[in-house]
Structures are given as structure tokens and as C-alpha cells.
N, C-alpha and C. Protein backbone atom coordinates (compact mmCIF):
# COMPACT_ATOMS: atom_id res chain seq x y z
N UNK A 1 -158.94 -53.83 -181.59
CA UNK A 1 -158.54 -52.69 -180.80
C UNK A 1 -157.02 -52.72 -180.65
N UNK A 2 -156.17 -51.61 -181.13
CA UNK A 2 -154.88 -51.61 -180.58
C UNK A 2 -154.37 -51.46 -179.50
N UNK A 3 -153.44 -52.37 -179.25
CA UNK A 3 -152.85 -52.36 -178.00
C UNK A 3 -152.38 -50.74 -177.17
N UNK A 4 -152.01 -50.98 -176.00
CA UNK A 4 -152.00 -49.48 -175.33
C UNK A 4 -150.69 -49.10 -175.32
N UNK A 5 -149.72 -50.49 -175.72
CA UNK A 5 -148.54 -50.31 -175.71
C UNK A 5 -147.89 -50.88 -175.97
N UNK A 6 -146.50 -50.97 -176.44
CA UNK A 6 -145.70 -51.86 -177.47
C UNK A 6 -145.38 -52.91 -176.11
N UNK A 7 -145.88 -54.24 -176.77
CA UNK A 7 -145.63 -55.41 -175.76
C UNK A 7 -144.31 -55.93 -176.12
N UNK A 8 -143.92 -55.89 -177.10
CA UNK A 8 -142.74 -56.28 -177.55
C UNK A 8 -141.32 -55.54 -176.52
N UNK A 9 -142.17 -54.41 -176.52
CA UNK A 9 -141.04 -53.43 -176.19
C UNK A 9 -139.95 -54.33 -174.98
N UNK A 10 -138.61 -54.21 -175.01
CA UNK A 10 -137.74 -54.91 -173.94
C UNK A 10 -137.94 -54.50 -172.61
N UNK A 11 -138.13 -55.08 -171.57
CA UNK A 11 -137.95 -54.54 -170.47
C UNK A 11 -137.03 -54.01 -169.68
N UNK A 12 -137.13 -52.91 -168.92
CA UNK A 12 -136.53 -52.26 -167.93
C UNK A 12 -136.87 -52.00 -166.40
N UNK A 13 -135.49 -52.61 -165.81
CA UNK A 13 -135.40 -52.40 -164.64
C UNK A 13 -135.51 -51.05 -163.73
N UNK A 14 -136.37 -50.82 -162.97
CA UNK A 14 -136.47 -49.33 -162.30
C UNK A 14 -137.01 -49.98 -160.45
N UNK A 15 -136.47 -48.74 -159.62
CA UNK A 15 -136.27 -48.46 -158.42
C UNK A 15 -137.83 -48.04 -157.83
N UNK A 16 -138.68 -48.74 -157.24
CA UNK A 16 -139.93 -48.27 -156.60
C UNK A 16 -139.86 -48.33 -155.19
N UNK A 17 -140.37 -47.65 -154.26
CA UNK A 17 -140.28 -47.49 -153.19
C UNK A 17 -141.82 -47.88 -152.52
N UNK A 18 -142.02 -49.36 -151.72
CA UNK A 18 -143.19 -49.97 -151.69
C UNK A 18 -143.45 -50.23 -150.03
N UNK A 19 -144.37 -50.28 -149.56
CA UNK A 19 -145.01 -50.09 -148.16
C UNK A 19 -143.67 -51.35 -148.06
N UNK A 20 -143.42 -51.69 -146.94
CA UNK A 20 -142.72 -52.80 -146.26
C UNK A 20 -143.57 -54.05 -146.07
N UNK A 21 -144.46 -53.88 -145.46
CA UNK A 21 -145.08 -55.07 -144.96
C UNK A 21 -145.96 -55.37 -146.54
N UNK A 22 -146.39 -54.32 -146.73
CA UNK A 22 -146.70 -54.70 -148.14
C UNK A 22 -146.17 -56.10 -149.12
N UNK A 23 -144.68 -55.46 -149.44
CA UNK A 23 -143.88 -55.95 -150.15
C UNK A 23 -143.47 -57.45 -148.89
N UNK A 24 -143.28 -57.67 -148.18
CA UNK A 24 -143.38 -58.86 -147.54
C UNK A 24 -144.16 -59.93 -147.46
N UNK A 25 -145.27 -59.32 -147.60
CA UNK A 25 -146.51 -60.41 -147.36
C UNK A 25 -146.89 -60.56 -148.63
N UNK A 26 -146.61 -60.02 -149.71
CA UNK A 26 -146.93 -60.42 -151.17
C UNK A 26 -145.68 -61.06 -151.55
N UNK A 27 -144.67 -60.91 -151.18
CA UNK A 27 -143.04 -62.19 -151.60
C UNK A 27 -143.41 -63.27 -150.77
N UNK A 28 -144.27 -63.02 -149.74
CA UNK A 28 -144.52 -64.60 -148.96
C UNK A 28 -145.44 -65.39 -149.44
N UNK A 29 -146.22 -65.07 -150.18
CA UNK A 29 -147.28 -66.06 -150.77
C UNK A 29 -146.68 -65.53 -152.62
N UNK A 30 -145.54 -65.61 -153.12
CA UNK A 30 -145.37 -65.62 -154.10
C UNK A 30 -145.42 -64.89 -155.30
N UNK A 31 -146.43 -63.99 -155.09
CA UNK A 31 -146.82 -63.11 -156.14
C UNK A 31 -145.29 -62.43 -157.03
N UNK A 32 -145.54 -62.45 -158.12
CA UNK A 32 -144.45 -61.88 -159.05
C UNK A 32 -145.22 -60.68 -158.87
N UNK A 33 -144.04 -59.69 -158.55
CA UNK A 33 -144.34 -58.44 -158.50
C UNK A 33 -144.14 -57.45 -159.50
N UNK A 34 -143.35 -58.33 -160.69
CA UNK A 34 -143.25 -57.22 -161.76
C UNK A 34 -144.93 -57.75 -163.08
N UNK A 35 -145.03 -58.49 -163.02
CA UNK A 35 -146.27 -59.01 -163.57
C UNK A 35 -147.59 -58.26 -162.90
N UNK A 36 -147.51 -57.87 -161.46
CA UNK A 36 -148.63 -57.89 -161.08
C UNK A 36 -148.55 -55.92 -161.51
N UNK A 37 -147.54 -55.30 -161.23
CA UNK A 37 -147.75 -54.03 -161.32
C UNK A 37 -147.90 -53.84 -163.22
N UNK A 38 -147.43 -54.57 -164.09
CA UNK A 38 -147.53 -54.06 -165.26
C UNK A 38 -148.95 -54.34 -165.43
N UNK A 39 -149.91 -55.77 -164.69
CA UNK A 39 -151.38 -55.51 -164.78
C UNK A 39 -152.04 -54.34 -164.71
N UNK A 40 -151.55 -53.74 -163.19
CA UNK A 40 -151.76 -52.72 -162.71
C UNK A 40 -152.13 -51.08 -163.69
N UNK A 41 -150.75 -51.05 -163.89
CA UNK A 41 -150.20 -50.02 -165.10
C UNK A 41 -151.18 -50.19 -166.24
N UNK A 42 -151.17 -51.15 -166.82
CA UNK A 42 -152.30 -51.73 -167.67
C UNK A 42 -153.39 -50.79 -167.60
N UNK A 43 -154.06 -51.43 -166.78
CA UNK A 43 -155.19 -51.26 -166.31
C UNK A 43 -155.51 -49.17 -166.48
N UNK A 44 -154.50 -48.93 -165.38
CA UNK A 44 -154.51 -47.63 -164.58
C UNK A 44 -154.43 -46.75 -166.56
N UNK A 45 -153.55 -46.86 -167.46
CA UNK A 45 -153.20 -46.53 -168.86
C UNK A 45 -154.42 -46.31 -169.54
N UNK A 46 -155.00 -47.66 -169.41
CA UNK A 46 -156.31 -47.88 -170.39
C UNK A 46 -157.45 -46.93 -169.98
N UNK A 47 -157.79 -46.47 -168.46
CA UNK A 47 -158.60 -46.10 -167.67
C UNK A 47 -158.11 -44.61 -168.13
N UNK A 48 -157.02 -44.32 -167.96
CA UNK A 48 -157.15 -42.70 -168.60
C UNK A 48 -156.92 -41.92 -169.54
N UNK A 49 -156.50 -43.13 -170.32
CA UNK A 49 -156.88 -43.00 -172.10
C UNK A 49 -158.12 -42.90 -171.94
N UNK A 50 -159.07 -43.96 -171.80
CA UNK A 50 -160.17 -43.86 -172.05
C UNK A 50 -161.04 -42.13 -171.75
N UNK A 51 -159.96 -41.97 -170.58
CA UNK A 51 -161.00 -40.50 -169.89
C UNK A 51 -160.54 -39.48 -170.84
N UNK A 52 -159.13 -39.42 -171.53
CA UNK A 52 -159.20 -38.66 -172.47
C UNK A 52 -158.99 -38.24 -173.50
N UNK A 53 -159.86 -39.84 -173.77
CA UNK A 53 -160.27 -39.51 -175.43
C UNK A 53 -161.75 -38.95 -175.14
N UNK A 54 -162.46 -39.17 -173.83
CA UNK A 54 -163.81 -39.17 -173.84
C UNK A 54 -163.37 -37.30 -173.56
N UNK A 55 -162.60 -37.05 -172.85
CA UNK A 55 -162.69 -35.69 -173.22
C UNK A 55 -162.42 -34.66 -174.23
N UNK A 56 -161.16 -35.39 -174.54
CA UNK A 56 -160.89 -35.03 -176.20
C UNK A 56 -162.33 -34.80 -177.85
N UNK A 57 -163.34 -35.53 -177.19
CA UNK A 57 -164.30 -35.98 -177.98
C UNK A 57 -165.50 -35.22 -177.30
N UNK A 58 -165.19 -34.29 -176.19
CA UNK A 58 -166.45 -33.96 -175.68
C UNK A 58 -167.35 -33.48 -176.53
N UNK A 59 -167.21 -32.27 -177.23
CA UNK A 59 -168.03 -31.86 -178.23
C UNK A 59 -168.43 -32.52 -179.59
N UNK A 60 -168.06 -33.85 -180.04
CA UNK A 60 -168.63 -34.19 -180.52
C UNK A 60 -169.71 -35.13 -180.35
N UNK A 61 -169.65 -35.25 -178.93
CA UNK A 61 -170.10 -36.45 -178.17
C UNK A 61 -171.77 -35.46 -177.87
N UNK A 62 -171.66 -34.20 -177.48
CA UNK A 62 -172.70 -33.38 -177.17
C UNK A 62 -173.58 -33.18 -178.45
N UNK A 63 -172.89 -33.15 -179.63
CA UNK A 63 -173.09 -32.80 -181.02
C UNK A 63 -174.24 -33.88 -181.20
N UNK A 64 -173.29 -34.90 -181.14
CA UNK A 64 -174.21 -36.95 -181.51
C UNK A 64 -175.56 -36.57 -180.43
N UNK A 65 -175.47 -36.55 -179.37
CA UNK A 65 -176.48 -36.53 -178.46
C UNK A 65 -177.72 -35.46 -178.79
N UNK A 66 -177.29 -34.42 -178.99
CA UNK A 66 -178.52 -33.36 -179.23
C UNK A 66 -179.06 -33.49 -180.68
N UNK A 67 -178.13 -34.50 -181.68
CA UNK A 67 -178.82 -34.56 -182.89
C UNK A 67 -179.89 -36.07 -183.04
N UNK A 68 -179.09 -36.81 -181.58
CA UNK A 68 -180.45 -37.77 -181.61
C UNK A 68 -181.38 -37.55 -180.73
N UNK A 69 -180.94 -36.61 -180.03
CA UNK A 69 -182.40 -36.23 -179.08
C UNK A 69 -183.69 -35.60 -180.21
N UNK A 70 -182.99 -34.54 -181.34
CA UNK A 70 -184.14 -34.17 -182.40
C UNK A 70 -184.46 -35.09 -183.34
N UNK A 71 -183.68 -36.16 -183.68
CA UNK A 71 -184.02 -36.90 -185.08
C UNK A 71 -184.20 -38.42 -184.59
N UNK A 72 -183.76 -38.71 -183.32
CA UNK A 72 -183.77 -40.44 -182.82
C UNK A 72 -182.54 -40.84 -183.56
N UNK A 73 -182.46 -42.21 -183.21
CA UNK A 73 -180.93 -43.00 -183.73
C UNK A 73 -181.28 -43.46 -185.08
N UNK A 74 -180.43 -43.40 -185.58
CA UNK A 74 -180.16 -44.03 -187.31
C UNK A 74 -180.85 -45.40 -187.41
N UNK A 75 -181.82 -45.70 -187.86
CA UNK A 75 -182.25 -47.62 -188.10
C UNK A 75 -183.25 -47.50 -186.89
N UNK A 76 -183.87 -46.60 -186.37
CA UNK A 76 -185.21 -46.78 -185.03
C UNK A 76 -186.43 -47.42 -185.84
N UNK A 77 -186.51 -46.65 -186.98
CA UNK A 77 -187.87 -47.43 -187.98
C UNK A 77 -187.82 -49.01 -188.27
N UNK A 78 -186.64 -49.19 -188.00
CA UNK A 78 -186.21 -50.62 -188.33
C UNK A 78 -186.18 -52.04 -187.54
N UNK A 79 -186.06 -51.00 -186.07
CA UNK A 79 -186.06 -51.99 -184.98
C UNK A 79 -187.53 -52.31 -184.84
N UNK A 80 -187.53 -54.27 -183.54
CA UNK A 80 -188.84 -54.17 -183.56
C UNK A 80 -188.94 -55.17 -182.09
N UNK A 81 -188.02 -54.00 -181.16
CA UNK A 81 -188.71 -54.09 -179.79
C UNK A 81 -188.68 -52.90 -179.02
């Protein structure tokens, strides 16, 4: 599976504006905060790619479904549970 994004790519410094106590009580027990938001980002990227490719794909996705609702899945004669 390809990555979601060039890891290589160099990093850049940018300006976020974060709850206070937030940002306090996570510098007090250590947490790297630029690690934890690129998880974050990660995460949040992959989650709506995913939503739209699944929408991007809707109609073929309806297409696959109503042609195995009439014919069953490819290899059913084959299975044996």
C-alpha cells in the first residue's frame, strides 16, 4: 500500500493555537508534540481518503453489489464452508 505521504518530505515549522492547559499538561509528562500531531494528521488523512475514494467509487461499488446479489461471488462453487 502506498504511503499517504512523502515521509521523506523536510519538515516545516508552523504556528498552532492549542487549549492552554492542554498544551501544559502534555509538556509535563513529556509528550513530543510534533510526533504526536503528525500521528494524528496521519490518521485524520488516511480516514478521509479512505471516505473518498469510497465515494469516488460509489457506483461501482453499487454495480459489484447488485451483480453479486444476481450471480453470487466469483469461486462460491469452490468454497467448502
Amino acid at each position: 500500500m502506498p504511503e499517504l505521504y512523502d515521509t521523506a518530505a523536510p519538515r516545516k515549522a508552523t504556528n498552532l493555537s492549542v487549549n492552554s492547559d492542554l498544551l501544559t499538561k502534555t509538556r509535563a509528562l513529556n509528550i513530543n508534540l510534533s510526533a504526536t500531531l503528525e500521528k494524528a494528521l496521519k490518521e485524520e488523512l488516511g480516514k478521509r481518503r479512505a471516505s473518498q475514494w469510497t465515494e469516488d467509487n460509489q457506483a461501482a461499488i453499487k454495480s459489484y453489489n447488485e451483480f453479486v446479489e444476481q450471480h453470487g461471488c466469483f469461486g462460491d462453487e469452490f468454497r467448502e464452508f
